[in-house]
Structures are given as C-alpha cells and as structure tokens.
Protein backbone atom coordinates (compact mmCIF):
# COMPACT_ATOMS: atom_id res chain seq x y z
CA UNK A 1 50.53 -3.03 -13.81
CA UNK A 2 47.88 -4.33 -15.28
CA UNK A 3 44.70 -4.10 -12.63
CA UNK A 4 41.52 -5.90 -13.30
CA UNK A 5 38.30 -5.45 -11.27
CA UNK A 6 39.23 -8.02 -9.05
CA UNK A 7 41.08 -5.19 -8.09
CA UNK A 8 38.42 -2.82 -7.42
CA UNK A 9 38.61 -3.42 -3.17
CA UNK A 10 35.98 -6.14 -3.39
CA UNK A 11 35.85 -8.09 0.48
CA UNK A 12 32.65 -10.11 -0.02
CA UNK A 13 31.64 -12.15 3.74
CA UNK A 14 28.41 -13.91 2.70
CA UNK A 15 26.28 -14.06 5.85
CA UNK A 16 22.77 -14.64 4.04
CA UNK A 17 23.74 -18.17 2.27
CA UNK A 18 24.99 -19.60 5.33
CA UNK A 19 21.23 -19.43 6.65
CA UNK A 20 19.46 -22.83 5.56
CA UNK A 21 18.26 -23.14 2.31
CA UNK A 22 14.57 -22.62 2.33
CA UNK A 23 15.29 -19.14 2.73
CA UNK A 24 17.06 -18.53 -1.09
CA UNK A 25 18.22 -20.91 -4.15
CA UNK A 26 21.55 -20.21 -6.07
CA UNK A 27 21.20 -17.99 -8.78
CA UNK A 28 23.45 -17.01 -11.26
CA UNK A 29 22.82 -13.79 -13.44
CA UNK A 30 22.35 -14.39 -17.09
CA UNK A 31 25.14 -12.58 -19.37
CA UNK A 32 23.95 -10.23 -22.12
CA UNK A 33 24.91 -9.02 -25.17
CA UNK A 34 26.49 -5.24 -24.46
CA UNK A 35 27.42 -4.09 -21.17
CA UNK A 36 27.71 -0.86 -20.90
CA UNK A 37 27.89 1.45 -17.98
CA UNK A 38 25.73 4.33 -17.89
CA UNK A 39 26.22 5.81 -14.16
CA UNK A 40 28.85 5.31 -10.93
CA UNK A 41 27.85 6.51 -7.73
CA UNK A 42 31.81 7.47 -6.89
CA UNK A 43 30.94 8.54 -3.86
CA UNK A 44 29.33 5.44 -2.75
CA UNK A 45 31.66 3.41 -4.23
CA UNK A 46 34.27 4.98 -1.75
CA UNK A 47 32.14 4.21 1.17
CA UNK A 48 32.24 1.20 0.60
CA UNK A 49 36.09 1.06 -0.40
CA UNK A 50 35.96 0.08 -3.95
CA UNK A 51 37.73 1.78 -6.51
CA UNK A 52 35.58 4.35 -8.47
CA UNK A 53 37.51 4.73 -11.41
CA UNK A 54 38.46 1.13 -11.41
CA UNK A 55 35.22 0.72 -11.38
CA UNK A 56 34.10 2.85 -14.24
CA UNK A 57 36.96 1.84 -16.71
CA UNK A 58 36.08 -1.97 -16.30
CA UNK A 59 33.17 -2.02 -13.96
CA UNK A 60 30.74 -2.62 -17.05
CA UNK A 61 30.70 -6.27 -17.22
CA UNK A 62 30.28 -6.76 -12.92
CA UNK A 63 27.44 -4.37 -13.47
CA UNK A 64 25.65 -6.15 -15.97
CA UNK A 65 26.43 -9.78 -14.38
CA UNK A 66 28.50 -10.91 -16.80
CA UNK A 67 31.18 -11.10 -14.20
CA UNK A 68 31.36 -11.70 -10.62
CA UNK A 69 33.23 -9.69 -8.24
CA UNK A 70 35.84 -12.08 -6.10
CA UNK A 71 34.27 -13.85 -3.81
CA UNK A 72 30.72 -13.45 -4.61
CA UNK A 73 28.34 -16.30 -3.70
CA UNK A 74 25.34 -15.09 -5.98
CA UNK A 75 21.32 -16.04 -4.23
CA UNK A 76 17.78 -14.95 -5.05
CA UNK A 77 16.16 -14.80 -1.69
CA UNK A 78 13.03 -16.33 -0.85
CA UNK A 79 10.10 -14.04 0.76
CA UNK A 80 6.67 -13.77 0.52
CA UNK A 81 4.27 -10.88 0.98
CA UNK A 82 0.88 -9.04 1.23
CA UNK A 83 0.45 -7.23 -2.47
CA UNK A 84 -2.68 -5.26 -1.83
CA UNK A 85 -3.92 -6.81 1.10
CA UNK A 86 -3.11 -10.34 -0.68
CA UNK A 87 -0.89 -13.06 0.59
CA UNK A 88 1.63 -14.51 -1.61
CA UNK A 89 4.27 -16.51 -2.11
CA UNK A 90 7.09 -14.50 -3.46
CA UNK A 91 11.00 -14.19 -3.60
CA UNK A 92 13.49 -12.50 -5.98
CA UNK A 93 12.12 -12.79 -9.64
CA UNK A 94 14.40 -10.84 -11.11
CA UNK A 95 17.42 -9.82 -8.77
CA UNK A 96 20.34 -11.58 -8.16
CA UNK A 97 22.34 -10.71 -4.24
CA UNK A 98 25.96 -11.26 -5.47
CA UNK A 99 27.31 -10.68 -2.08
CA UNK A 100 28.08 -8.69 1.21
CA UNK A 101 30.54 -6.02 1.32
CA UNK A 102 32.69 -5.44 3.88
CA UNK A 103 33.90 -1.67 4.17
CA UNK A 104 36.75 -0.47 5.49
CA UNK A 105 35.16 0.50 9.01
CA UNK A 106 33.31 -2.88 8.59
CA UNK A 107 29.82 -2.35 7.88
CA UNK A 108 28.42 -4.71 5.58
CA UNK A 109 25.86 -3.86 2.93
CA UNK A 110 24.38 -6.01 0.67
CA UNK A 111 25.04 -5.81 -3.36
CA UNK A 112 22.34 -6.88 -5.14
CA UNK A 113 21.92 -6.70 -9.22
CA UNK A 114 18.58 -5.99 -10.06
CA UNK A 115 17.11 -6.90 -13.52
CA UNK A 116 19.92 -9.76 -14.32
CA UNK A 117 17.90 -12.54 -15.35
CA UNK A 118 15.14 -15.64 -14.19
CA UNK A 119 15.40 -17.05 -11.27
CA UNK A 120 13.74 -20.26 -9.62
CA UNK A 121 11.31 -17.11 -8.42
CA UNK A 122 10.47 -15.64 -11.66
CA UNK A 123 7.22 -17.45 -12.37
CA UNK A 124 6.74 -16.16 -15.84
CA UNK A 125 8.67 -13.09 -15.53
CA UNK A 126 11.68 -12.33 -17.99
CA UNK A 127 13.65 -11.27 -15.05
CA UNK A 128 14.97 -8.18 -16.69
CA UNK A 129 14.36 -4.59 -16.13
CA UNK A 130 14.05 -1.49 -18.39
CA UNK A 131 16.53 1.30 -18.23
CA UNK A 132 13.42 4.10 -17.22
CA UNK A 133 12.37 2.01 -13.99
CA UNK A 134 16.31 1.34 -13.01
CA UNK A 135 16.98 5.65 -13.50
CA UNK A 136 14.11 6.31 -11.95
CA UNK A 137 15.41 4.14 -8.47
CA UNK A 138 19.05 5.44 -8.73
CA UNK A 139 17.91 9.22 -9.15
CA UNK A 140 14.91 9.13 -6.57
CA UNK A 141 16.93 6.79 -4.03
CA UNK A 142 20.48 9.32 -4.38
CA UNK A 143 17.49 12.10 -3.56
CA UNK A 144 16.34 10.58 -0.80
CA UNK A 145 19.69 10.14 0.62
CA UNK A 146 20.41 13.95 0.13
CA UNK A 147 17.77 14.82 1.81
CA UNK A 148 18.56 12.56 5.16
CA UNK A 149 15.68 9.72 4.50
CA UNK A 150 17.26 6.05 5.31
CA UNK A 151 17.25 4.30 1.78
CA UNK A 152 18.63 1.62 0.01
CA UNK A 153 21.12 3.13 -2.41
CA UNK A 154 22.04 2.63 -6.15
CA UNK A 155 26.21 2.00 -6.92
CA UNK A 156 25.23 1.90 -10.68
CA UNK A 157 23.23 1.26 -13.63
CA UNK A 158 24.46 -0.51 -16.30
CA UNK A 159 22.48 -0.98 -20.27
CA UNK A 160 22.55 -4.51 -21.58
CA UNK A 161 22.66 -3.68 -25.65
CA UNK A 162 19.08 -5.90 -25.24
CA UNK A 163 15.34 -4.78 -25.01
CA UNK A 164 12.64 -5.85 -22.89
CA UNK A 165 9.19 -6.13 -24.00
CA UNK A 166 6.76 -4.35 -21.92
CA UNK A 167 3.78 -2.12 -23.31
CA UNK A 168 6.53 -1.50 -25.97
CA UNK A 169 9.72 -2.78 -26.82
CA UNK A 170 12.65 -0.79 -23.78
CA UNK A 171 15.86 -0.65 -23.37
CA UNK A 172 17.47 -3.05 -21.25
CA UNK A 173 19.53 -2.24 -17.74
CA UNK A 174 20.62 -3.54 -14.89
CA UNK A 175 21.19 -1.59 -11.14
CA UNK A 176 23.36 -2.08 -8.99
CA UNK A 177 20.99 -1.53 -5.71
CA UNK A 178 23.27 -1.52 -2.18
CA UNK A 179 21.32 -2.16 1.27
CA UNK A 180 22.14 -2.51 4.56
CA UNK A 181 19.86 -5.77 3.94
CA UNK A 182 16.91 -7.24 2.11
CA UNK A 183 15.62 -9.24 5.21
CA UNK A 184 11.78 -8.01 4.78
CA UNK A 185 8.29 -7.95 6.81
CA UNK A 186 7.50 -10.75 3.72
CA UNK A 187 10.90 -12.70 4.64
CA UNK A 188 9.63 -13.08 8.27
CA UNK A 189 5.72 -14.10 6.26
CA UNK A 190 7.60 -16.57 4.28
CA UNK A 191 9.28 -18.20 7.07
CA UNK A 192 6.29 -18.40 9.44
CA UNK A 193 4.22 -20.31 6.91
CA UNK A 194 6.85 -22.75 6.24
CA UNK A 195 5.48 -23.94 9.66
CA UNK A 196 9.03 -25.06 11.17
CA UNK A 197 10.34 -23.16 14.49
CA UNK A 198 13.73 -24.00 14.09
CA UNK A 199 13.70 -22.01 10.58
CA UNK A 200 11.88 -19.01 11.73
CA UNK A 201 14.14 -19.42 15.00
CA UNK A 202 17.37 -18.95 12.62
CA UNK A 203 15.68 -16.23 10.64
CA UNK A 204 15.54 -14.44 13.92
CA UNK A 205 18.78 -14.95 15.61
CA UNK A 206 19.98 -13.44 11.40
CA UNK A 207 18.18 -10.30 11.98
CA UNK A 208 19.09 -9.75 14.96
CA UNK A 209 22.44 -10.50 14.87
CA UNK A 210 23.18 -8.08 11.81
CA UNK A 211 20.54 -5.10 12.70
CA UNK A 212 20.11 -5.42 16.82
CA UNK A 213 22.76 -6.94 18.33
CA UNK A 214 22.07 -5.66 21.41
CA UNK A 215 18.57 -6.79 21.51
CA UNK A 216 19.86 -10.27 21.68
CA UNK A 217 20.66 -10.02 25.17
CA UNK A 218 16.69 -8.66 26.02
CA UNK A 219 14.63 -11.15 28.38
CA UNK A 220 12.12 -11.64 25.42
CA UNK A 221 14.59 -11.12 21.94
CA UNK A 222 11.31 -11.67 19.24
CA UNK A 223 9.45 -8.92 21.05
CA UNK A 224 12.64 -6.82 21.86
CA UNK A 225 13.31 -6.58 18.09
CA UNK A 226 9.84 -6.47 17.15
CA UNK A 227 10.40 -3.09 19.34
CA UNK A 228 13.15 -1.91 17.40
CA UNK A 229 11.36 -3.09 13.76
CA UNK A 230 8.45 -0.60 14.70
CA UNK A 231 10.59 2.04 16.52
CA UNK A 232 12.40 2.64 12.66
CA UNK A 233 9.45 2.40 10.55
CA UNK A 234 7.76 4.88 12.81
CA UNK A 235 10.33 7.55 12.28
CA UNK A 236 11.30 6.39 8.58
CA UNK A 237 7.14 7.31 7.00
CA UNK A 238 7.34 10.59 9.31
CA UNK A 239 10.22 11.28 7.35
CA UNK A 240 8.63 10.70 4.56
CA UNK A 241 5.52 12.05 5.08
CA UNK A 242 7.66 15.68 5.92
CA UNK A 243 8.96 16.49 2.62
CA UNK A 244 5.56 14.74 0.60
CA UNK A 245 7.03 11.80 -0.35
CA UNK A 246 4.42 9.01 -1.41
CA UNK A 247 6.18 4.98 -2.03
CA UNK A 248 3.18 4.17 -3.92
CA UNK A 249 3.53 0.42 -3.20
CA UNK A 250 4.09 -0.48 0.36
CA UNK A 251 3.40 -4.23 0.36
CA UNK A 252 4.56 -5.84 3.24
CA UNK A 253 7.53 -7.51 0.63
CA UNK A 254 8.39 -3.43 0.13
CA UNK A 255 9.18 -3.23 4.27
CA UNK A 256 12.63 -4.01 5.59
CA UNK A 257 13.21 -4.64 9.06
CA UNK A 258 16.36 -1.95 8.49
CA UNK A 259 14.23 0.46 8.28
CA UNK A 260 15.29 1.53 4.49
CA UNK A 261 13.00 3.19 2.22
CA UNK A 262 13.12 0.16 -0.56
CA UNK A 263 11.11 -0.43 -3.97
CA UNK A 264 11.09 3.00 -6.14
CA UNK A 265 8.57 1.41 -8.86
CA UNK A 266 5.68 3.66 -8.90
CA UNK A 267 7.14 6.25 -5.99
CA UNK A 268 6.32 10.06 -6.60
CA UNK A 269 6.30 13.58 -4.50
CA UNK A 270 3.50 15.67 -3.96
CA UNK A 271 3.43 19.04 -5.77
CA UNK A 272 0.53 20.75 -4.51
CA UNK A 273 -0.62 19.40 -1.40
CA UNK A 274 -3.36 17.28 -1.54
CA UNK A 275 -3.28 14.15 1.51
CA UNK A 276 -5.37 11.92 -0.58
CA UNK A 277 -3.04 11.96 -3.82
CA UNK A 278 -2.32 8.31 -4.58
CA UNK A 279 -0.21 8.31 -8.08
CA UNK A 280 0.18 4.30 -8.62
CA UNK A 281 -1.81 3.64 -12.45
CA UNK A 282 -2.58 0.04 -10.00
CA UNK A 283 -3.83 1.81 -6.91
CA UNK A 284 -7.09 2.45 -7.60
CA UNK A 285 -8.99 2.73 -4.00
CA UNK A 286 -6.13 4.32 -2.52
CA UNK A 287 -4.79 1.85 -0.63
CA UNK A 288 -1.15 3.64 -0.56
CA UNK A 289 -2.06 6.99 -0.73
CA UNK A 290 0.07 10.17 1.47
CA UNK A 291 -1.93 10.25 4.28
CA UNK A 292 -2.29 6.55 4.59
CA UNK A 293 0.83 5.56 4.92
CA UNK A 294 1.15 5.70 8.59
CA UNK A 295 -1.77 3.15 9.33
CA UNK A 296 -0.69 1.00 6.33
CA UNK A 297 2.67 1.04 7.94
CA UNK A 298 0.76 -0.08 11.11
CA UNK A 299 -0.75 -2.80 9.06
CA UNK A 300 2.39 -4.42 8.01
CA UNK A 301 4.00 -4.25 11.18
CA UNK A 302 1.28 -6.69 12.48
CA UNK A 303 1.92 -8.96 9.90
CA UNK A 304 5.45 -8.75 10.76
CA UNK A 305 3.99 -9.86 14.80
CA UNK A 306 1.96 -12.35 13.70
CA UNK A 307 5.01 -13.93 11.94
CA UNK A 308 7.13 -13.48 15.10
CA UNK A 309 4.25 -14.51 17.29
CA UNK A 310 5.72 -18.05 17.79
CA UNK A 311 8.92 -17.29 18.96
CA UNK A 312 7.47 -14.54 21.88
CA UNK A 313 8.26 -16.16 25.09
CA UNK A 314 5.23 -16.73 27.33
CA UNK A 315 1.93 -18.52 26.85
CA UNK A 316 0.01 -17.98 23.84
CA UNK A 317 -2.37 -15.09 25.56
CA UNK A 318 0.73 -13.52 27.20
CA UNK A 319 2.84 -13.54 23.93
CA UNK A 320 -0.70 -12.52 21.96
CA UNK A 321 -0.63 -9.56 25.25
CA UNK A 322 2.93 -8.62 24.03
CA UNK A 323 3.20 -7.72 20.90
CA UNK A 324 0.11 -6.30 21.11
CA UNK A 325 1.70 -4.04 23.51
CA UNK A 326 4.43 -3.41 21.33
CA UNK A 327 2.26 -2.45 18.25
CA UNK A 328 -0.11 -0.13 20.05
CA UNK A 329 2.97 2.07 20.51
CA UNK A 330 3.26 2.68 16.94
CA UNK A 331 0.98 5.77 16.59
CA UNK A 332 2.78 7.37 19.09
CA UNK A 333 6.03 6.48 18.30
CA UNK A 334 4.88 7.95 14.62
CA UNK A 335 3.56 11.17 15.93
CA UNK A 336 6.60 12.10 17.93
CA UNK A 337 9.15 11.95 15.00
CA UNK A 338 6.60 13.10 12.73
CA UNK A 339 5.52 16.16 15.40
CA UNK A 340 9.67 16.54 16.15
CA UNK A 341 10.28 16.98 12.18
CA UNK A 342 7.09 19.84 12.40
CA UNK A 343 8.52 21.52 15.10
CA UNK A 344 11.82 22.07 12.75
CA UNK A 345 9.87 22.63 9.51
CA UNK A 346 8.50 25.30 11.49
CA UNK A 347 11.65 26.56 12.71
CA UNK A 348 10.90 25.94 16.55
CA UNK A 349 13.39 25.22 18.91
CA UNK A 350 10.44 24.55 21.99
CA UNK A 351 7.79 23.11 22.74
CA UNK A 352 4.34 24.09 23.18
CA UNK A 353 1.15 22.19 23.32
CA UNK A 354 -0.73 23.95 20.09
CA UNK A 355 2.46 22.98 17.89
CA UNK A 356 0.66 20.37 16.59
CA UNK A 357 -2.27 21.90 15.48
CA UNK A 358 -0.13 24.87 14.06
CA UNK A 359 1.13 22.73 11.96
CA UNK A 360 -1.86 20.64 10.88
CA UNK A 361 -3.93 24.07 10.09
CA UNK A 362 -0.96 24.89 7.48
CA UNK A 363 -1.78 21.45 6.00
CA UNK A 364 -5.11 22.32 5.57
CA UNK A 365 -4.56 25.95 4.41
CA UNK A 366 -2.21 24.45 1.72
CA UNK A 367 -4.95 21.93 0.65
CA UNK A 368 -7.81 24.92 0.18
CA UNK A 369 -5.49 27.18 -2.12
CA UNK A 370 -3.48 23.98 -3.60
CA UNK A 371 -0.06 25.32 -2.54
CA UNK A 372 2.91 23.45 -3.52
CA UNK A 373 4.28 21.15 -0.45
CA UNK A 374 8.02 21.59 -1.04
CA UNK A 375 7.65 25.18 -2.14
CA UNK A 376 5.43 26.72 0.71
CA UNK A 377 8.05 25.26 3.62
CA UNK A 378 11.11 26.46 1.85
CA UNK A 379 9.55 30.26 1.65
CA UNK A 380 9.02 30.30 5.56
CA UNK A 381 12.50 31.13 6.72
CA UNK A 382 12.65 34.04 3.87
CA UNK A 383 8.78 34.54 5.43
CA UNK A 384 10.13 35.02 8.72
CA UNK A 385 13.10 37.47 8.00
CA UNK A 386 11.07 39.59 6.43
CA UNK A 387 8.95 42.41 7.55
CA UNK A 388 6.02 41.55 6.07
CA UNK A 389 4.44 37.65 5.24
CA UNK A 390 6.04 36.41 1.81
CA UNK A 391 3.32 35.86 -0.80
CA UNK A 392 4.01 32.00 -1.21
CA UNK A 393 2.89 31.67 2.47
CA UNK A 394 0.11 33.82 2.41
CA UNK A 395 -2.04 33.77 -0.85
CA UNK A 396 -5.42 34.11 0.77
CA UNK A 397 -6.53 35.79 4.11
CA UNK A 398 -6.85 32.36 6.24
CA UNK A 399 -3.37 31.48 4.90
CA UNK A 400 -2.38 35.35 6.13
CA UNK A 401 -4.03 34.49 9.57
CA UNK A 402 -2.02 31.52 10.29
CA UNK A 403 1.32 33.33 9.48
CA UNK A 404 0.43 35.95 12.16
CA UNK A 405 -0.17 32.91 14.59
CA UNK A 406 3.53 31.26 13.55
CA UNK A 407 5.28 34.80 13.65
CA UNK A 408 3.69 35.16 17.34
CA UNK A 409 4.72 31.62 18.29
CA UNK A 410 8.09 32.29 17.04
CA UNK A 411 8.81 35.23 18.61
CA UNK A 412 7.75 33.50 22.02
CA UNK A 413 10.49 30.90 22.12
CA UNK A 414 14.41 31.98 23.10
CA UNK A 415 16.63 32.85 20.43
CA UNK A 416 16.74 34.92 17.04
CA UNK A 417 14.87 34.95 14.22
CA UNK A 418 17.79 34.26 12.48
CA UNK A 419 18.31 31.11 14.42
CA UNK A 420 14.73 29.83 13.65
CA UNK A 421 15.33 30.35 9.66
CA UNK A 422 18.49 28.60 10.15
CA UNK A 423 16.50 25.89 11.27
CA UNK A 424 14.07 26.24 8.79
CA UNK A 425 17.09 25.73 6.09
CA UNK A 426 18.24 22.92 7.25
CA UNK A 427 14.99 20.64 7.19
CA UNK A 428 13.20 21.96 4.63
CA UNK A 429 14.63 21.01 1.17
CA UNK A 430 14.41 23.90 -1.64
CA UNK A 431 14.53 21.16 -4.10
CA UNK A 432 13.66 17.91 -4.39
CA UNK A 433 12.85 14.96 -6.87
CA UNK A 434 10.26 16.37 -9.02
CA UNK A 435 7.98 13.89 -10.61
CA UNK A 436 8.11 16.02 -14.19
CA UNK A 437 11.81 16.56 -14.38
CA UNK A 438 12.91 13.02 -13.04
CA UNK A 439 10.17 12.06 -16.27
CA UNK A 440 12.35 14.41 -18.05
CA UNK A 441 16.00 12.77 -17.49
CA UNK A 442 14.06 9.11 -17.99
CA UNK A 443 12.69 10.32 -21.30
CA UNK A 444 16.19 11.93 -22.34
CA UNK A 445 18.16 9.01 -21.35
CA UNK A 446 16.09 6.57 -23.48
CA UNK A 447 16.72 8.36 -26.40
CA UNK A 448 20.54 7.96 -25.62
CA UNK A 449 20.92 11.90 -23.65
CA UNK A 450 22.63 10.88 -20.44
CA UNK A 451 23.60 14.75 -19.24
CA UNK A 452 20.07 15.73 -18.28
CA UNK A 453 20.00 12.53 -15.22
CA UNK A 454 23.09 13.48 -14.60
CA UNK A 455 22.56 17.52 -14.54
CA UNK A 456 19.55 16.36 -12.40
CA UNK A 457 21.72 13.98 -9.93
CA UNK A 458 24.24 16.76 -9.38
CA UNK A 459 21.44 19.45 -8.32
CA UNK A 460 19.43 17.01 -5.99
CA UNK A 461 22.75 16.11 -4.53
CA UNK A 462 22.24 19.78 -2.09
CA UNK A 463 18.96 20.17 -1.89
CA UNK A 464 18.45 22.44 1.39
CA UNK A 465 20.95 25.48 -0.63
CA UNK A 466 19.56 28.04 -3.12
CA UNK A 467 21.53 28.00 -6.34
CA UNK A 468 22.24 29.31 -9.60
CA UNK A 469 22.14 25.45 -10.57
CA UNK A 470 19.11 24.71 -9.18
CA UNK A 471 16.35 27.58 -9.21
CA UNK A 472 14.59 25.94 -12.75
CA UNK A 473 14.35 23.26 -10.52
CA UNK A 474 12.33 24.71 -7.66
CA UNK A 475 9.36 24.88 -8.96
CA UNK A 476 5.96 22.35 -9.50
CA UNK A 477 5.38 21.07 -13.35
CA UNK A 478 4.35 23.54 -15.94
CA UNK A 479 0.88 24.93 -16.16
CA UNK A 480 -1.61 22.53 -17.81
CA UNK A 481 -0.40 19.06 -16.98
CA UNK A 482 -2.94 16.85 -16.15
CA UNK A 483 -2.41 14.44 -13.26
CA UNK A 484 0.57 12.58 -12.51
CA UNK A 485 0.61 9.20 -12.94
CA UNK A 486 3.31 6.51 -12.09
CA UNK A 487 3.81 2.46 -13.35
CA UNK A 488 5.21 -0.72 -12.14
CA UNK A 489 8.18 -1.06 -14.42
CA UNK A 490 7.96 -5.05 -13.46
C-alpha cells in the first residue's frame, strides 16, 4: 500500500480559530523551493501518535509548509507585548499554527511552523528564519526537556533550498515548534486594549478551559487563574535559575500562561558563575540578566493582572485588592521551589532554617574564584563520598570552609551518604547545553555537517549520567574565549 502523510496519525481539533477573529487572521505558509528535512524528534513524534518514519520518508514537504497535514486550519495569532519595557502591538510575523493535535491519551498540543512565510503580522519582516536560530531552539529546547524544565518542544527542522538575508546571506529553515499552547501574557495585553469585555471574557473562558479547568468552577475564575498563571512561572524561572539557565529575552510576548519555557533566540547557560551575566548583543543595561529574572518575571505577571483586571469580580478597589493579593505571593511562591530545588542540589533530604544561606554562600564562593555553575554541583556527590573535599569544590580556603559546613549539615539529617549523592545525581545535570559546543553543531550544520547536532542531541538527551559519550562535553569553553555573546536570529 501506498501510504502518504496523510497517513502519518494526524487528528487535528482546532480550538484556537473557533475564538473570534480579532484574536488571529488566516494564514497560509508560503511554499519554497527545496524541502528538505534535516531532523525528526521520533520520540516526540510518538507522543503525539504520528508516525516517525512516515514522517521522515515524506514528512519534508509538511515541514516546510508546502503541505498541510489533514485537517489543518492554518492562523497567525494576534498578541501584543512589552519588548524592553515597551508596549506593542504584535502577533505572529513569521509563524504559521497549522493545527492542534490530538494524542492518543488526548492531550492536545499545538503545531506551529515557525519561519514559513509573511503574515498580515509581519510588518516588514520576510517571515522566514535561518537554519542557525531554528538548531539552536530544537537543540536547547530537547535540552531543556532532558533536564525536567517545562518547554515548548521542536518535532523538526526542515531547510528550504532558499537563503535569508540577514547580516549575511543564511540558509533557510523552517521548525516545527510543538506547545501545549501559545496563549501568552501579550495575548491577554492584546485583548485588554482592544477595549471590549466580551472579547477578553472569551479569551478567558479559552485559557481556562484548556490549562485550568478546574479553576472554572472558583468563586472569582480571572483571579483563580491569575493564581495558577503565577503559581507556574514561579516554579518554571527557579528551575531555571538551578541549572544557570539565562532566556535572554523575556518580554511579556516570551511568557505563556502554560508555564513553558518559549522563545530560544538569544538564550544561553552560565559557565562560570557570575549572577549579573546578561549574554543578549540587544540587552545592554541588563534588563534580562540571571539574577533578574525572578523580579522581571514579577513584572510581567502584573501586566498579565492588569489585563485581567476587568474581569475580577468585585468593585474596582476590591478587584485592584485582589490581584494584588495574588501577585504579592509571587516571591514566595519563587523562593520555595527555588529553595526546594537547593535543598536537592545540595543533596538534603530535611529541612533546616540556615539551608538557605548554605546555599547562597556557595553562590557567592563560586562568584569570587569564577567556578563553573554546572561543573561545581555535579562534583558534590563525588565531594561527599569521598574522604577528603574534591578540588572542584574547594579551590580556595573560604570555598574549603563551606564544604566543612555542608559535610556537617549532611551528616545531621537521617539517611546515608550514599542516599544524599543519589540525590545529588539526580538534580544536578553533568552536562548540559553548552553555549560553545551548541555554536559548534550551528556552525557545522551550516556548512552542510549534520552529525555534530546530532552527536550533540544524543549526549544532552541523559544529562544527569557520566559517560564515555559525554565527558568532552562536561566541561566550560576552551581557555581564551572572550565573552559569550548571543543574537536575535529575527
């Protein structure tokens, strides 16, 4: 039999374009010349019950958008945002959402193409995208989803056979991004300022309906999922924050109310630690730097309020009261997941009051002898086996000082030692994205070498195990390189 990708398990339910029409515009993608298909995320593709080798024998042509899967009712969504602290009016420039799969246990997840062409958004964008920026997404997004971090997720990347003009003429390519939605803080912004309650009203019931059902149901449902909005940004930037990851552009159009790491343009991981790094070429004052992405996170969420503002139930000092209420309990809400994820960095099972600061005077013992972040946690369980401190952990004597603290706090709480560097091996990640060899596979693959992303991909795909596979990919860059430095690939 002759199977076609109409085959490929394809069960599209289209949930967004049934909302009224201010909040997208039909969009279709614009064919190119030469498909080709460059990666499959198998895996993910079986998740979400399509075919994988279906898929990679005739998936090319879906990939690129010069097909549409069965069913698909393609949309660029409308959305606005604050870009820097500026408000604007936004929406999908150059990304196309095809549809909504269903999977097999009935989740539904968004497939959106991502460089396929204008839209009625693009202002004077080419709507395309360059095969570095889409690699860079699909490797550093599969990372992130190895090491436990909600993301949005890549299915593929496909090459066009055209370039795109940027500083210099690029290669052309198109990804295949999957989310459990693009609904964003900006989509909420957008709707707001079109001024009409019955729009932002249906915007709501949306969200709710496909991320809090059960919120529905609350005595005051804007504020209720308000609530849940800031409960899974809190933990998603302490997640971040514990294995020195840095988005590098966290506009309030970056923010989904999923709580999904989203946007991989200028992203980047610390090497040595330093809380101030900020490594966006357009983020001069530091506006998205490590350690300020917890109040920036704050920051959007109010924008998100103020959009919601109308729809809180009670008068307009009550509602103001409310979500007021429900904002103030960000910081806490952050410091508890970000204190909990410590605690198991550390390898502690209890709790004690100086955890906190135990951890926070590692932090500033890696900052004085510019230890690597990933590095330095992945040497403590080895640190703790052993008889005496492991060097990595204790290159100078303040460094040696705190171990003896940690090794005494450890051997206060129940269990082995053993137990605690199991712990220890489970949270803290041995390998991770590294700016310089993700650079690495980008370079290669633009001069046509596919099997360094994809030697890459396969190692970052277990990143908490030591490996034959992976120890050249432990360590920080090589000796000498200057500061790193990463670019909007708009």
């Amino acid at each position: 039999m002759n199977r076609t990708i109409a085959d490929a398990g394809w069960r599209f339910d289209n949930s967004y374009a049934r909302l009224p029409e201010p909040f997208f515009v039909r969009a279709t993608p614009t064919p190119v010349r030469a498909p080709a298909l460059v990666v499959l995320n198998g895996p993910l593709a079986t998740e979400l019950g399509l075919d994988p080798k279906l898929l990679r024998d005739k998936g090319a042509a879906v990939f690129a958008g010069n097909e549409l899967p069965p069913g698909a009712t393609p949309i660029a969504q409308a959305y606005a945002g604050h870009q820097f602290g500026y408000f604007t009016n936004l929406g999908d420039g150059r990304a196309i959402l095809v549809g909504e799969q269903l999977t097999p246990d009935s989740r539904r997840f968004d497939i959106q193409l991502k460089g396929s062409g204008r839209t009625a958004y693009s202002r004077s964008g080419d709507g395309r995208a360059a095969l570095g920026p889409m690699l860079r997404e699909h490797i550093v997004s599969e990372g992130m989803h190895a090491l436990g971090i909600p993301t949005t997720r890549s299915l593929a990347v496909a090459t066009t056979g055209e370039q795109v003009l940027r500083a210099v003429p690029l290669p052309g390519a198109i990804l295949t991004r999957v989310a459990a939605s693009h609904i964003r803080v900006g989509t909420f912004q957008y709707a707001a300022a079109l001024a009409d309650r019955s729009l932002l009203t249906a915007l709501l019931d949306y969200a709710i309906a496909r991320h809090d059902p059960e919120r529905a149901a609350a005595d005051d449902p804007a504020a209720a999922f308000l609530e849940a909005v800031v409960e899974r940004q809190a933990a998603l930037v302490a997640r971040w924050m514990l294995v020195g990851f840095v988005h590098g552009v966290m506009n309030t159009d970056n923010v989904v109310v999923s709580g999904e790491t989203i946007d991989y343009g200028p992203c980047a991981f610390l090497d040595t630690y330093d809380p101030t790094t900020a490594f966006s070429s357009i983020d001069q004052q530091g506006r998205y730097a490590y350690a300020s992405q917890p109040a920036i996170t704050h920051w959007n969420l109010a924008r998100l309020a103020e959009s919601l503002l109308p729809l809180v139930r009670g008068g307009e000092e009550a509602a103001l009261d409310r979500v007021r209420g429900v904002l103030g309990t960000f910081p806490t809400r952050f410091e508890r997941h970000r204190l909990a994820g410590a605690r198991a960095k550390l390898g502690l099972a209890s709790e004690e009051d100086g955890d906190g600061e135990l951890f926070a005077t590692l932090l500033v013992r890696m900052q004085e002898t510019r230890a690597d972040f990933t590095a330095t946690f992945a040497s403590l369980a080895p640190c703790a086996e052993a008889a005496t401190p492991a060097e990595e952990v204790c290159a100078t004597p303040a460094f040696r000082e705190w171990c003896t603290t940690w090794r005494a706090r450890l051997a206060r709480q129940p269990g082995t030692i053993a137990e605690a560097a199991a712990r220890m091996r489970r949270v803290n990640p041995v390998v991770i994205p590294r700016n310089h060899r993700v650079e690495e596979a980008l370079a290669a693959a633009e001069s046509g070498d596919l099997s360094v992303c994809h030697r890459l991909l396969a190692v970052l795909g277990s990143p908490f195990v030591e490996t034959a596979e992976n120890e050249p990919y432990r360590s920080g860059p090589p000796a000498g390189c200057g500061p790193y430095r990463t670019f909007c690939g708009t």
